[in-house]
PDB file of N, CA and C in Angstrom:
ATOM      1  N   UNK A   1       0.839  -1.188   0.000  1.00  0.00           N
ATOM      2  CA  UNK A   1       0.000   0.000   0.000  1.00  0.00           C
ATOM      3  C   UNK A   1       0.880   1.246   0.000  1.00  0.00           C
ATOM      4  N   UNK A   2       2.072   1.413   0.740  1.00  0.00           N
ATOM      5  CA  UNK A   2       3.043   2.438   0.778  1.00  0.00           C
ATOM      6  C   UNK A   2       3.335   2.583  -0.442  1.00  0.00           C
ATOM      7  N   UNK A   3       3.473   1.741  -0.938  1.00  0.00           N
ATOM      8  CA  UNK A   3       4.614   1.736  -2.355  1.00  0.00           C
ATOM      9  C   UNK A   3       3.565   2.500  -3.598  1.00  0.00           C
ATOM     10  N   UNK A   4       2.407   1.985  -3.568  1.00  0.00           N
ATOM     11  CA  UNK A   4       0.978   2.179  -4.233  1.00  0.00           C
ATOM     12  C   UNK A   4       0.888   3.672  -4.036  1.00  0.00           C
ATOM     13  N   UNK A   5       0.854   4.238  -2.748  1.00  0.00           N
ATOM     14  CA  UNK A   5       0.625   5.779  -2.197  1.00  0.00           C
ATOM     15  C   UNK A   5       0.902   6.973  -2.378  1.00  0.00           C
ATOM     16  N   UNK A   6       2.719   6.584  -2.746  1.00  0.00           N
ATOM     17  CA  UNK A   6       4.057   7.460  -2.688  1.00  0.00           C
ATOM     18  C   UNK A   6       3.503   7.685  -4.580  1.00  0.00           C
ATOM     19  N   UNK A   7       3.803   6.212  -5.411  1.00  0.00           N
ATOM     20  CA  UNK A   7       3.611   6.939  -6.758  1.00  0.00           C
ATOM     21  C   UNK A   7       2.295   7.213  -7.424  1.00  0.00           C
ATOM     22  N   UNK A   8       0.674   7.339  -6.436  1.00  0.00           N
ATOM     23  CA  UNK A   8      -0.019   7.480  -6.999  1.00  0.00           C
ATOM     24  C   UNK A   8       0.155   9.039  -6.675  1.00  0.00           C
ATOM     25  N   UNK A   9       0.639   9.345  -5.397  1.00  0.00           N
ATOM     26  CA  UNK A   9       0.748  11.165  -4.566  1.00  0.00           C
ATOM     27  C   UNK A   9       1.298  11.917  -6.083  1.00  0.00           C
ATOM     28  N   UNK A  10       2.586  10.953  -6.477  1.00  0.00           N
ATOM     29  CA  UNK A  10       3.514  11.885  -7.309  1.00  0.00           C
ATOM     30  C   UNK A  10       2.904  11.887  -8.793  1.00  0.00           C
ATOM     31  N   UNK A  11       1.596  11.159  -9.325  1.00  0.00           N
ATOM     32  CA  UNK A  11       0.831  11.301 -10.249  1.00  0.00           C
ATOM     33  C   UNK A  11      -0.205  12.146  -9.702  1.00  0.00           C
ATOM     34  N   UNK A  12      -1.133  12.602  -8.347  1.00  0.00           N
ATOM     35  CA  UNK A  12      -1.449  13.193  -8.226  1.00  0.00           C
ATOM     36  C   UNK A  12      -3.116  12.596  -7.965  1.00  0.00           C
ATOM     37  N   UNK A  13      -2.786  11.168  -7.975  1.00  0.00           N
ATOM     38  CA  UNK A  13      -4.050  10.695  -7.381  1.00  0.00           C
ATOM     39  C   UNK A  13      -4.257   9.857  -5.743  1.00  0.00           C
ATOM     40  N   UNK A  14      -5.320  10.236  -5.391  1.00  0.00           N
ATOM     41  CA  UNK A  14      -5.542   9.706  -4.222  1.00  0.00           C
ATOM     42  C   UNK A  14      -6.279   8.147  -3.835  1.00  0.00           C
ATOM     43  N   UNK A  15      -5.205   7.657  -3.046  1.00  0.00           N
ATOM     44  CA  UNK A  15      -5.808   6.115  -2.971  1.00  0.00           C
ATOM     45  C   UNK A  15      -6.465   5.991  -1.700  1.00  0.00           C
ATOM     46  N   UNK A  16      -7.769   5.919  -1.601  1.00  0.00           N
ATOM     47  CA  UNK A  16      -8.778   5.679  -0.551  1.00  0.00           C
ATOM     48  C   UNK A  16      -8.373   4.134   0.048  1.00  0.00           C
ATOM     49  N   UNK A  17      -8.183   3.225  -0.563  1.00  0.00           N
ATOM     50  CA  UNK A  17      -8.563   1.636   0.093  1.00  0.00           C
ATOM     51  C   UNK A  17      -7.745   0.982  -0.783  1.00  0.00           C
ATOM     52  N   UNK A  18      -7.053   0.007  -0.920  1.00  0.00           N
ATOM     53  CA  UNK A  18      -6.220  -1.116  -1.324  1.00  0.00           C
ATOM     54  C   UNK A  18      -6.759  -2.394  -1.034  1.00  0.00           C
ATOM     55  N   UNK A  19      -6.717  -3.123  -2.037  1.00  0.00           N
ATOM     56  CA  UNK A  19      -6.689  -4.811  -1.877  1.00  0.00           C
ATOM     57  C   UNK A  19      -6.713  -5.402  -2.941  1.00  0.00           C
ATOM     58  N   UNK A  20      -6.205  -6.690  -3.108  1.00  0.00           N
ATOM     59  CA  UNK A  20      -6.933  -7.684  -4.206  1.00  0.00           C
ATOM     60  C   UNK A  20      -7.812  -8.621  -4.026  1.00  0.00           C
ATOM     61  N   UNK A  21      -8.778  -8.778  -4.476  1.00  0.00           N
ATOM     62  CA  UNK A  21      -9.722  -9.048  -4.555  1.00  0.00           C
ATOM     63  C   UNK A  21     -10.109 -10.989  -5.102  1.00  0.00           C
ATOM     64  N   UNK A  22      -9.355 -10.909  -6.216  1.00  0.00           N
ATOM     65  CA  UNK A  22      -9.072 -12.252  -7.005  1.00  0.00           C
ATOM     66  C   UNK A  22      -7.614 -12.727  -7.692  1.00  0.00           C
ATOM     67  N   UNK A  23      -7.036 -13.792  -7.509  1.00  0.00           N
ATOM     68  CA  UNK A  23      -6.258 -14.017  -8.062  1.00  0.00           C
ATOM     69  C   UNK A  23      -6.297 -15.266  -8.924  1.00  0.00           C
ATOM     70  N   UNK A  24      -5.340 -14.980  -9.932  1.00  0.00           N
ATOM     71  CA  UNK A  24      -5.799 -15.948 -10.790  1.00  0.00           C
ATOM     72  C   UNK A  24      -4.357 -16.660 -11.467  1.00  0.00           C
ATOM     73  N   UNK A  25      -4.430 -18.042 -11.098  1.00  0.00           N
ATOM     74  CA  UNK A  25      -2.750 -19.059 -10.974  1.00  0.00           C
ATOM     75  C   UNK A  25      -2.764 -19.229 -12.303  1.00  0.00           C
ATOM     76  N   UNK A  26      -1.692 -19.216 -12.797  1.00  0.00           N
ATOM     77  CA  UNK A  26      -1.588 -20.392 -14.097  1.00  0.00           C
ATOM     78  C   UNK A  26      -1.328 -21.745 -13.822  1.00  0.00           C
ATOM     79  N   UNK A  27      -2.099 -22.070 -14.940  1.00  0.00           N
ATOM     80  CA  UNK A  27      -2.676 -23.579 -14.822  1.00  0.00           C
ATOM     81  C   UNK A  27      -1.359 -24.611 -14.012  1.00  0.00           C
ATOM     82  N   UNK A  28      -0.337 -24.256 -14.185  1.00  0.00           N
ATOM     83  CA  UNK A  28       0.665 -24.918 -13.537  1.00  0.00           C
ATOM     84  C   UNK A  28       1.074 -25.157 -11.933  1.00  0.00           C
ATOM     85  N   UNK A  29       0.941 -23.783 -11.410  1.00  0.00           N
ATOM     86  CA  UNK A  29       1.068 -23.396 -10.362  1.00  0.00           C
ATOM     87  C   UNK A  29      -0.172 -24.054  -9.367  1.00  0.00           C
ATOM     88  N   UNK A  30      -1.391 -23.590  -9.937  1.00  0.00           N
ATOM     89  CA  UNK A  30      -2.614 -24.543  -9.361  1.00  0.00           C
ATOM     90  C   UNK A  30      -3.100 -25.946  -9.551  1.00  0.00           C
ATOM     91  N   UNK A  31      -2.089 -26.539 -10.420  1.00  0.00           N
ATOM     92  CA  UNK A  31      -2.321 -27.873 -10.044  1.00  0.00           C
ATOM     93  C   UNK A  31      -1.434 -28.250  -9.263  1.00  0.00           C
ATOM     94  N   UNK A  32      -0.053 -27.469  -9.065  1.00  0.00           N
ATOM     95  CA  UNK A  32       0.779 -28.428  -7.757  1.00  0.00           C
ATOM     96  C   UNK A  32       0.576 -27.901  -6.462  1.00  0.00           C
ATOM     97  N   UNK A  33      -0.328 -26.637  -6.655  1.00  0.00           N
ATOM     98  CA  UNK A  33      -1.050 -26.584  -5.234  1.00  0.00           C
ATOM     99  C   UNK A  33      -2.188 -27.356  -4.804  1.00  0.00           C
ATOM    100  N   UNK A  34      -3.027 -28.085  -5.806  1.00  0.00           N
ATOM    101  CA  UNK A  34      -3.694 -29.042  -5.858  1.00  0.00           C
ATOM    102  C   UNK A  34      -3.329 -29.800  -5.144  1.00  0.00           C
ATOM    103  N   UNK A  35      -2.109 -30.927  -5.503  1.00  0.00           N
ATOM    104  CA  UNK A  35      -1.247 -31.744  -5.705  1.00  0.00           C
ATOM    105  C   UNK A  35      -0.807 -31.639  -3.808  1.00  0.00           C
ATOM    106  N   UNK A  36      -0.469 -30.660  -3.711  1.00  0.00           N
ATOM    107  CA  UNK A  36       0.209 -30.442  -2.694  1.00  0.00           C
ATOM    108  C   UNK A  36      -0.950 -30.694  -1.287  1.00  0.00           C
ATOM    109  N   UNK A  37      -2.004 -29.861  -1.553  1.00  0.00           N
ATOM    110  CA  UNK A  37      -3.340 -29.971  -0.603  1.00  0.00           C
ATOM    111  C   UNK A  37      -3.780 -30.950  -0.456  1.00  0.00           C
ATOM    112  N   UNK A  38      -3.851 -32.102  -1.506  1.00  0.00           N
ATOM    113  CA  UNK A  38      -4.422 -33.566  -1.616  1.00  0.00           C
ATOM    114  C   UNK A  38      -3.030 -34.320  -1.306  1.00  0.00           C
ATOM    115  N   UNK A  39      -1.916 -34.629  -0.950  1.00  0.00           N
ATOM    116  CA  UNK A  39      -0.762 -34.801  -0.346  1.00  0.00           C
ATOM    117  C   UNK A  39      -1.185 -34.705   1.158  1.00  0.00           C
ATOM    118  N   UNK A  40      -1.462 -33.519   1.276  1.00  0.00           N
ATOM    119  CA  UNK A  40      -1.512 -32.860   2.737  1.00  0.00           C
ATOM    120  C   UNK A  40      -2.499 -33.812   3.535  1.00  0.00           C
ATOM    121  N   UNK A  41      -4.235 -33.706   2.887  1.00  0.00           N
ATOM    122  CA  UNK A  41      -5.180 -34.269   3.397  1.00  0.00           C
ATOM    123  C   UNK A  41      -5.021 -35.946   3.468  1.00  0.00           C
ATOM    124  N   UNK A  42      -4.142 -36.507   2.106  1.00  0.00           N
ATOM    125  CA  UNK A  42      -4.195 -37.572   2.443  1.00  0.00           C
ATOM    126  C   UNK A  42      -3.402 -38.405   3.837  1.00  0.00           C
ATOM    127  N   UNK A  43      -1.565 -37.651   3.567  1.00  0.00           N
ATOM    128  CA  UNK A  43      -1.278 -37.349   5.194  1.00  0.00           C
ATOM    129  C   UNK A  43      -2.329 -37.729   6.466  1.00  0.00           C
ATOM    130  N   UNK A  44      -3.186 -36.298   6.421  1.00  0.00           N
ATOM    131  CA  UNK A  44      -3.895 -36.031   7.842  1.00  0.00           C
ATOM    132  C   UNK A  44      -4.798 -37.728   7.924  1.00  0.00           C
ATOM    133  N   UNK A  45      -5.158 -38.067   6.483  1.00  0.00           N
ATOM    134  CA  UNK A  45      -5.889 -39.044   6.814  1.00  0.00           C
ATOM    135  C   UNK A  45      -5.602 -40.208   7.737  1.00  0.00           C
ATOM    136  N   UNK A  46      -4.081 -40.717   6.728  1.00  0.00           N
ATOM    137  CA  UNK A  46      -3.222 -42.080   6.737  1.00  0.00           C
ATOM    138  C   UNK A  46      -3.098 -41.840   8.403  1.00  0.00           C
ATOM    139  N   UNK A  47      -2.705 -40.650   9.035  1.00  0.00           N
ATOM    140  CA  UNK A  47      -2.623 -40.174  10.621  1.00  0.00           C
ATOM    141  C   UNK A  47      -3.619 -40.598  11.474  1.00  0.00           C
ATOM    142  N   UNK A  48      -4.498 -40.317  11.380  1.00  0.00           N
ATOM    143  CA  UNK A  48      -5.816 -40.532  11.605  1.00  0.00           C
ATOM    144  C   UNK A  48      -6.538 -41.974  11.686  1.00  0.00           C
ATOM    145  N   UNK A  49      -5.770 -42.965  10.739  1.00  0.00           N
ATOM    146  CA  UNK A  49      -6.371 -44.655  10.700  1.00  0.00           C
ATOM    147  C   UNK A  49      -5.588 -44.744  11.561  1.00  0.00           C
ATOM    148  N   UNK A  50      -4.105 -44.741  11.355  1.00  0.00           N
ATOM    149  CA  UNK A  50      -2.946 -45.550  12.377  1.00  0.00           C
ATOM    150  C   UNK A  50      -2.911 -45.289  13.588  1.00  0.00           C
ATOM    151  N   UNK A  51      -4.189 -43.787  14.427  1.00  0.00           N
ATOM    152  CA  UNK A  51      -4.007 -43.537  15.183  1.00  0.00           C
ATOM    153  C   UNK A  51      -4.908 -44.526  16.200  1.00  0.00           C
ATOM    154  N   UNK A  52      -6.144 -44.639  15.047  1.00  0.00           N
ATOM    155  CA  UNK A  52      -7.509 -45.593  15.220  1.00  0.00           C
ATOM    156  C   UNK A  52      -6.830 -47.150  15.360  1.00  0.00           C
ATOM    157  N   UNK A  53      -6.305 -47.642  14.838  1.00  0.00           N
ATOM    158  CA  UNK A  53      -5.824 -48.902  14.643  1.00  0.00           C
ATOM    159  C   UNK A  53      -5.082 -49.054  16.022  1.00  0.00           C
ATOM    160  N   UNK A  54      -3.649 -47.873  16.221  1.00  0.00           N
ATOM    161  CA  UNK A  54      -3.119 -48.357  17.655  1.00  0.00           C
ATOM    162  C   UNK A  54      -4.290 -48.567  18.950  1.00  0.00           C
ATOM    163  N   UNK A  55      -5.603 -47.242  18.682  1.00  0.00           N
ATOM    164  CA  UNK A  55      -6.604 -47.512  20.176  1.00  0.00           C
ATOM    165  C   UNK A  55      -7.294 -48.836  19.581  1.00  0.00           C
ATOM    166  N   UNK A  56      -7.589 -49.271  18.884  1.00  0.00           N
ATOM    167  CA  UNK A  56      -8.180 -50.760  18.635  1.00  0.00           C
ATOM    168  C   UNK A  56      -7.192 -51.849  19.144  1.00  0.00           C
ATOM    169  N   UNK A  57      -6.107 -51.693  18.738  1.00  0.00           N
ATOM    170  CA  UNK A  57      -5.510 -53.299  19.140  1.00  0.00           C
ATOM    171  C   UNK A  57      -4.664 -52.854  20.513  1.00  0.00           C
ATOM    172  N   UNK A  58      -4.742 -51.824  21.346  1.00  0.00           N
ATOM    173  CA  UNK A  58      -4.714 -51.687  22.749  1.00  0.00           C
ATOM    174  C   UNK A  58      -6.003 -51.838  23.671  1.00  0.00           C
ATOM    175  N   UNK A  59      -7.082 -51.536  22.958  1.00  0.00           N
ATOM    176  CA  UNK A  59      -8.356 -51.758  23.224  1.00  0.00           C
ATOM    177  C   UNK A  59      -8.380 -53.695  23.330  1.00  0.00           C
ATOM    178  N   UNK A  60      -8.196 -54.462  22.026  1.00  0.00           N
ATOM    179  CA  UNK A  60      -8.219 -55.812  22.159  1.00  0.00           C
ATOM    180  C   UNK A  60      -6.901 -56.324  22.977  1.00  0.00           C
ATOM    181  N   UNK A  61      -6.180 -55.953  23.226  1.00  0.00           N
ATOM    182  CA  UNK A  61      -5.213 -55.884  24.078  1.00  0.00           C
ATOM    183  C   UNK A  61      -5.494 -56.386  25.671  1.00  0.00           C
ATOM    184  N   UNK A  62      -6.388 -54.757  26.006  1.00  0.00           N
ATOM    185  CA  UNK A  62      -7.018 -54.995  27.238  1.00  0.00           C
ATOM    186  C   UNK A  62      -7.957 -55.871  27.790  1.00  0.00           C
ATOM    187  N   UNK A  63      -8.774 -56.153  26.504  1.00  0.00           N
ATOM    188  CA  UNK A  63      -9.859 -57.247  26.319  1.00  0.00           C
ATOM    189  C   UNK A  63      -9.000 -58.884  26.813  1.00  0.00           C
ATOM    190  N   UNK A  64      -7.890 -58.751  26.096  1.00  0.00           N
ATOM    191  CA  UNK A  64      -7.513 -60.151  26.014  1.00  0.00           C
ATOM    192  C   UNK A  64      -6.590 -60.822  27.318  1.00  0.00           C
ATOM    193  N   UNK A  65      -5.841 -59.857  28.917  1.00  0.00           N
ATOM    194  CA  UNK A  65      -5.758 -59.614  29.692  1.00  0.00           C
ATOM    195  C   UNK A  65      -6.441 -59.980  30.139  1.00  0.00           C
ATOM    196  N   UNK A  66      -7.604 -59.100  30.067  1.00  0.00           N
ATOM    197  CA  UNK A  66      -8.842 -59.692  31.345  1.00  0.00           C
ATOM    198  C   UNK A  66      -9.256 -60.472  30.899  1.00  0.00           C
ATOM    199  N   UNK A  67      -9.705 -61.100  29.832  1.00  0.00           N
ATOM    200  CA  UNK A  67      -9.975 -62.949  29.652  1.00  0.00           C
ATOM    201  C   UNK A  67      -8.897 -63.883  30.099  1.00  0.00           C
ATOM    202  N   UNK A  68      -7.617 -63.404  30.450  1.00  0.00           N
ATOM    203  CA  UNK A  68      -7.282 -64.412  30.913  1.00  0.00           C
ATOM    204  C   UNK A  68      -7.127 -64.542  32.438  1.00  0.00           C
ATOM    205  N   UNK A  69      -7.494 -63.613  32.754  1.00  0.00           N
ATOM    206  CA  UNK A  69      -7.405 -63.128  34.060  1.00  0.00           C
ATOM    207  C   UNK A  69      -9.217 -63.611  34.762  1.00  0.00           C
ATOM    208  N   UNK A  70      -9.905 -63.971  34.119  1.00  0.00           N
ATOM    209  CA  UNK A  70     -11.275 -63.874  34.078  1.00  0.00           C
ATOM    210  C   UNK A  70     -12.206 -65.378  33.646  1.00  0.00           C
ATOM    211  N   UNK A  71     -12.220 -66.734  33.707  1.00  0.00           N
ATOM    212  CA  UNK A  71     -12.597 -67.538  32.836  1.00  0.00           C
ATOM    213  C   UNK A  71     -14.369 -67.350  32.509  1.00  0.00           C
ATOM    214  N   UNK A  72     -14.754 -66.603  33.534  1.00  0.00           N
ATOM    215  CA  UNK A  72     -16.451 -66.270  33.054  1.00  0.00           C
ATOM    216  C   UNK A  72     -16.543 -65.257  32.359  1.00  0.00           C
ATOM    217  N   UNK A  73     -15.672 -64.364  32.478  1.00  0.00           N
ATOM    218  CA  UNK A  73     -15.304 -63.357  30.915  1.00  0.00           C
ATOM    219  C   UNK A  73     -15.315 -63.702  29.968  1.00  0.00           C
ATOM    220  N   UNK A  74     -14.050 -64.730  29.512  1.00  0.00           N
ATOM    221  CA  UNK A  74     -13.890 -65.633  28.820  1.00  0.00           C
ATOM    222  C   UNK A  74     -15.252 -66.471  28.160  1.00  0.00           C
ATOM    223  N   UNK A  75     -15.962 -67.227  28.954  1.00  0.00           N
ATOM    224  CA  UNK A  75     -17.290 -67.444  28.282  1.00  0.00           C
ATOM    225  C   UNK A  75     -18.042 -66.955  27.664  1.00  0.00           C
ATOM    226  N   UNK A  76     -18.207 -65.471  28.426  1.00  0.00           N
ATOM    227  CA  UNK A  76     -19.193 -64.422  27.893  1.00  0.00           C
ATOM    228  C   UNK A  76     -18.756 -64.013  26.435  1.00  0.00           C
ATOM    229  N   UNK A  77     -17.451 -63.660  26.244  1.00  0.00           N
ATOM    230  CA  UNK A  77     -16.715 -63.877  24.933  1.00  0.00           C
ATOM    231  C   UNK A  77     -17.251 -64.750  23.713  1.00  0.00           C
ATOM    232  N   UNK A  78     -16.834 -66.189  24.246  1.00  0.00           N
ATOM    233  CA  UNK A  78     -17.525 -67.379  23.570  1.00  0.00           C
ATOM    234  C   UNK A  78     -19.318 -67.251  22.966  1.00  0.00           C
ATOM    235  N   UNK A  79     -19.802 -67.130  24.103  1.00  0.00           N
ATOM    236  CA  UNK A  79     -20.888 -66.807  23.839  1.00  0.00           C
ATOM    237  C   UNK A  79     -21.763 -65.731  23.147  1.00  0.00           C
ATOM    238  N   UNK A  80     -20.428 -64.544  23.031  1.00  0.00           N
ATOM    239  CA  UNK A  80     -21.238 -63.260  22.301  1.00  0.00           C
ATOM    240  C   UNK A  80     -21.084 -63.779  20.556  1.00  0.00           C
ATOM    241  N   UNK A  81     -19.988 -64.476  20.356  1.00  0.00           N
ATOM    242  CA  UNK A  81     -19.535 -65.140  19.178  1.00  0.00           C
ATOM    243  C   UNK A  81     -20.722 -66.140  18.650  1.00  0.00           C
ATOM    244  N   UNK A  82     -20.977 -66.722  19.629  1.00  0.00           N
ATOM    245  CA  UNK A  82     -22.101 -67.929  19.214  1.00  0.00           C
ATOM    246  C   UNK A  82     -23.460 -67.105  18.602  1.00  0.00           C
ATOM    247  N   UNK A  83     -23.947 -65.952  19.568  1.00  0.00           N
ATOM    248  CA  UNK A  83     -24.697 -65.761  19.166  1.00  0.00           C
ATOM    249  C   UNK A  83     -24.831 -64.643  17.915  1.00  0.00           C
ATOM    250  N   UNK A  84     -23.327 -64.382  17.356  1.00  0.00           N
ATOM    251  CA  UNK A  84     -23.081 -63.602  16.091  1.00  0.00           C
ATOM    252  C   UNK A  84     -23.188 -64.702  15.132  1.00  0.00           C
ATOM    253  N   UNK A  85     -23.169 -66.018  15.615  1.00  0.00           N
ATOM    254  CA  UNK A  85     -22.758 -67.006  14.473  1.00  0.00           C
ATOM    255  C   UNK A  85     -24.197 -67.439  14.739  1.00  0.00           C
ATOM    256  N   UNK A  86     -25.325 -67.587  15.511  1.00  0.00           N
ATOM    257  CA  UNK A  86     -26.703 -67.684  15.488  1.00  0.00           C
ATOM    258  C   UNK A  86     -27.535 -66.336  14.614  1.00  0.00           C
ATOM    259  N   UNK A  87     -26.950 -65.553  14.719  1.00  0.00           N
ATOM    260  CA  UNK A  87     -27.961 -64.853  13.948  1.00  0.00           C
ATOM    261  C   UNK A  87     -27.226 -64.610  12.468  1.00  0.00           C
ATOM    262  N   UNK A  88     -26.916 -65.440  11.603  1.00  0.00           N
ATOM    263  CA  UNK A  88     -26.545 -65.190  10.760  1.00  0.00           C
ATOM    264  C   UNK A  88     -27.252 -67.272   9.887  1.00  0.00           C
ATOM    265  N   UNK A  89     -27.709 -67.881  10.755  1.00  0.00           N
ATOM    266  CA  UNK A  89     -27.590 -69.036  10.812  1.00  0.00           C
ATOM    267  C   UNK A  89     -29.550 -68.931  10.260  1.00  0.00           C
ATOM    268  N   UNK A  90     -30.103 -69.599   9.190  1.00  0.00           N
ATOM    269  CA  UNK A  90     -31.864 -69.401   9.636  1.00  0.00           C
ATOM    270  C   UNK A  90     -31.994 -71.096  10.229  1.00  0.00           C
ATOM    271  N   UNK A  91     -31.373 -72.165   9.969  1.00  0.00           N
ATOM    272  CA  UNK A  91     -31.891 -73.129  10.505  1.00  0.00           C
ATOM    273  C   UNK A  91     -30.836 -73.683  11.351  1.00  0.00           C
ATOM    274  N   UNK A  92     -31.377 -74.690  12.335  1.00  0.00           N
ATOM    275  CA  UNK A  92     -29.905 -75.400  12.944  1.00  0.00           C
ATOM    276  C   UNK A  92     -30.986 -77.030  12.978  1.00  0.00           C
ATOM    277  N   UNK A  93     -29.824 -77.856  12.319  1.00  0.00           N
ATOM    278  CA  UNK A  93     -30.225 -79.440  12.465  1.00  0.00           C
ATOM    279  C   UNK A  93     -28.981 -79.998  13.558  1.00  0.00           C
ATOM    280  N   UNK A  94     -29.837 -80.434  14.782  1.00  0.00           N
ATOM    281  CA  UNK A  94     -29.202 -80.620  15.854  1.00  0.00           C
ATOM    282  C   UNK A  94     -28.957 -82.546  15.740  1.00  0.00           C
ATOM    283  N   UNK A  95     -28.060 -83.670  16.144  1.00  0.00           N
ATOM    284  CA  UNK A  95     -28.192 -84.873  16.494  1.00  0.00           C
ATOM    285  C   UNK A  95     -27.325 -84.752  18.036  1.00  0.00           C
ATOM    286  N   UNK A  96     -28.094 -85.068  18.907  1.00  0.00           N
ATOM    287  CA  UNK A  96     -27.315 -85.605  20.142  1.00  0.00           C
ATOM    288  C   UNK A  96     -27.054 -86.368  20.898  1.00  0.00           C
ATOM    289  N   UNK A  97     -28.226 -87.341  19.470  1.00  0.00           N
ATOM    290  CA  UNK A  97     -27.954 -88.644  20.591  1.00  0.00           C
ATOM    291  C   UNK A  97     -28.237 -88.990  22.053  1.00  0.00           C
ATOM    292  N   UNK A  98     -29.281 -88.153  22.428  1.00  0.00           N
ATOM    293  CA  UNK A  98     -29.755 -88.032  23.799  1.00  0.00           C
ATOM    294  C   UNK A  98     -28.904 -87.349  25.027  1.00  0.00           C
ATOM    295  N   UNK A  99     -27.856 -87.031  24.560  1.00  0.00           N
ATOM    296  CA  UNK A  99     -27.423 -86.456  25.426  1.00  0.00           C
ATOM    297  C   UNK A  99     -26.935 -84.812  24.912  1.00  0.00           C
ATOM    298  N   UNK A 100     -27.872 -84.476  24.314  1.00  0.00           N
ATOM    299  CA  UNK A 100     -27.458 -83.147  23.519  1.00  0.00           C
ATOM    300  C   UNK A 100     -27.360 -81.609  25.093  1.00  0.00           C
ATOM    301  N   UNK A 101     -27.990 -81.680  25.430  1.00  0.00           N
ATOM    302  CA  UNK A 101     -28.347 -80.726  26.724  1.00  0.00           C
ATOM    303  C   UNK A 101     -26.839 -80.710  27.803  1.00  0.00           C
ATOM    304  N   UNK A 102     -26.047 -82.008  28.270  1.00  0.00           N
ATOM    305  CA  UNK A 102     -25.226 -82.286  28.681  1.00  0.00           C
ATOM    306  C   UNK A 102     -23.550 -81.686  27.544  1.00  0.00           C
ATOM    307  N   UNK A 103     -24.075 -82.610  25.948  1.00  0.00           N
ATOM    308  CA  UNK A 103     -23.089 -81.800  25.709  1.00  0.00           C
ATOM    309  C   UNK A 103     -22.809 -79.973  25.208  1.00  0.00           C
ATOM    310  N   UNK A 104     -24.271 -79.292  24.959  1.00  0.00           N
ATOM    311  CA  UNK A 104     -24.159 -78.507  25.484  1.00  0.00           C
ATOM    312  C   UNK A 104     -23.816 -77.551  26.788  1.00  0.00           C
ATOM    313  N   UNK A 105     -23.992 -78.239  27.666  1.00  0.00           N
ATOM    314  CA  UNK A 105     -23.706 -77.513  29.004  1.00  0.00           C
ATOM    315  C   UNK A 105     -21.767 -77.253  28.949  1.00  0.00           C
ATOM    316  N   UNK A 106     -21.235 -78.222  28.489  1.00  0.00           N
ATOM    317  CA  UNK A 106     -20.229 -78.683  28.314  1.00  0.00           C
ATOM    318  C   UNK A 106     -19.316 -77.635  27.971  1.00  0.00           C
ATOM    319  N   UNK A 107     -19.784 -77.756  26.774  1.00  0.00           N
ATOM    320  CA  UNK A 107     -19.474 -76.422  26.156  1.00  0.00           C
ATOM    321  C   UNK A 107     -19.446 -74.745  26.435  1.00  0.00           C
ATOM    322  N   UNK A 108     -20.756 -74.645  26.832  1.00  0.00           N
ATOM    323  CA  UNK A 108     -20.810 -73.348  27.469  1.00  0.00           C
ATOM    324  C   UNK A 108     -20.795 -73.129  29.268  1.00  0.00           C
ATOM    325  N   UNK A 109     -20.462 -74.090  30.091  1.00  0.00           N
ATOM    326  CA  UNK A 109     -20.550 -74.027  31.395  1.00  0.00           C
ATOM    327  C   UNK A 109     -19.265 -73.906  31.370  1.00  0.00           C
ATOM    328  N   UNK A 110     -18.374 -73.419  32.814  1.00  0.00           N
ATOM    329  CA  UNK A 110     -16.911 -73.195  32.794  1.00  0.00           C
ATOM    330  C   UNK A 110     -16.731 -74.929  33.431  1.00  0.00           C
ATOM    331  N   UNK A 111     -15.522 -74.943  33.412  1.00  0.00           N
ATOM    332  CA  UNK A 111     -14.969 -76.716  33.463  1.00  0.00           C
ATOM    333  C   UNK A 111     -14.431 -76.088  35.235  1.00  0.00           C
ATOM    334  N   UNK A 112     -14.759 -76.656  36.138  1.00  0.00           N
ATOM    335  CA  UNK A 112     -14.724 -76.620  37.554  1.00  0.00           C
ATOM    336  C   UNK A 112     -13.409 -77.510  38.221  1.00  0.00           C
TER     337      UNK A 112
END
């Protein structure tokens, strides 16, 4: 604006306000600022999973501690699985040979 001031004074015109308004890149310049911004964001992204990924497998981490620390944890585990693998299931053909209830218990009761 100084510089603008001094040689509009010595032409003899007066500058009220300064700015630019729009600028306009050649095509070169704005695609490696492109280039550069989509660099950037992808960065922030790749940051952002690996940060997600370390609290997940410190998260299963902690999970896997207290199951062993825990054997009715541990079941409850088993059992949240069963019933991800039941609802994905529409029929079940059971044989147990009469003792199906027993070897169920078996399975899902803790071993004493």
């Amino acid at each position: 604006m100084q510089s603008v001031l001094e040689q509009a004074m010595a032409l003899g015109v007066e500058i009220l306000s300064f700015g630019i308004r729009d600028i306009i890149l050649p095509g070169d310049v704005k695609e490696i600022m492109n280039q550069v911004l989509i660099a950037e964001k992808k960065a922030q992204a790749n940051t952002i999973t690996r940060r997600e990924e370390t609290a997940s497998t410190r998260s299963l981490l902690n999970t896997a501690k207290l199951m062993e620390e825990n054997a009715m944890l541990w079941k409850l585990k088993e059992l949240e699985y069963v019933e991800k693998i039941a609802d994905k299931i529409s029929t079940i053909s059971v044989n147990g040979n009469g003792a199906l209830v027993e070897q169920l218990r078996q399975i899902f009761m803790p071993q004493k």
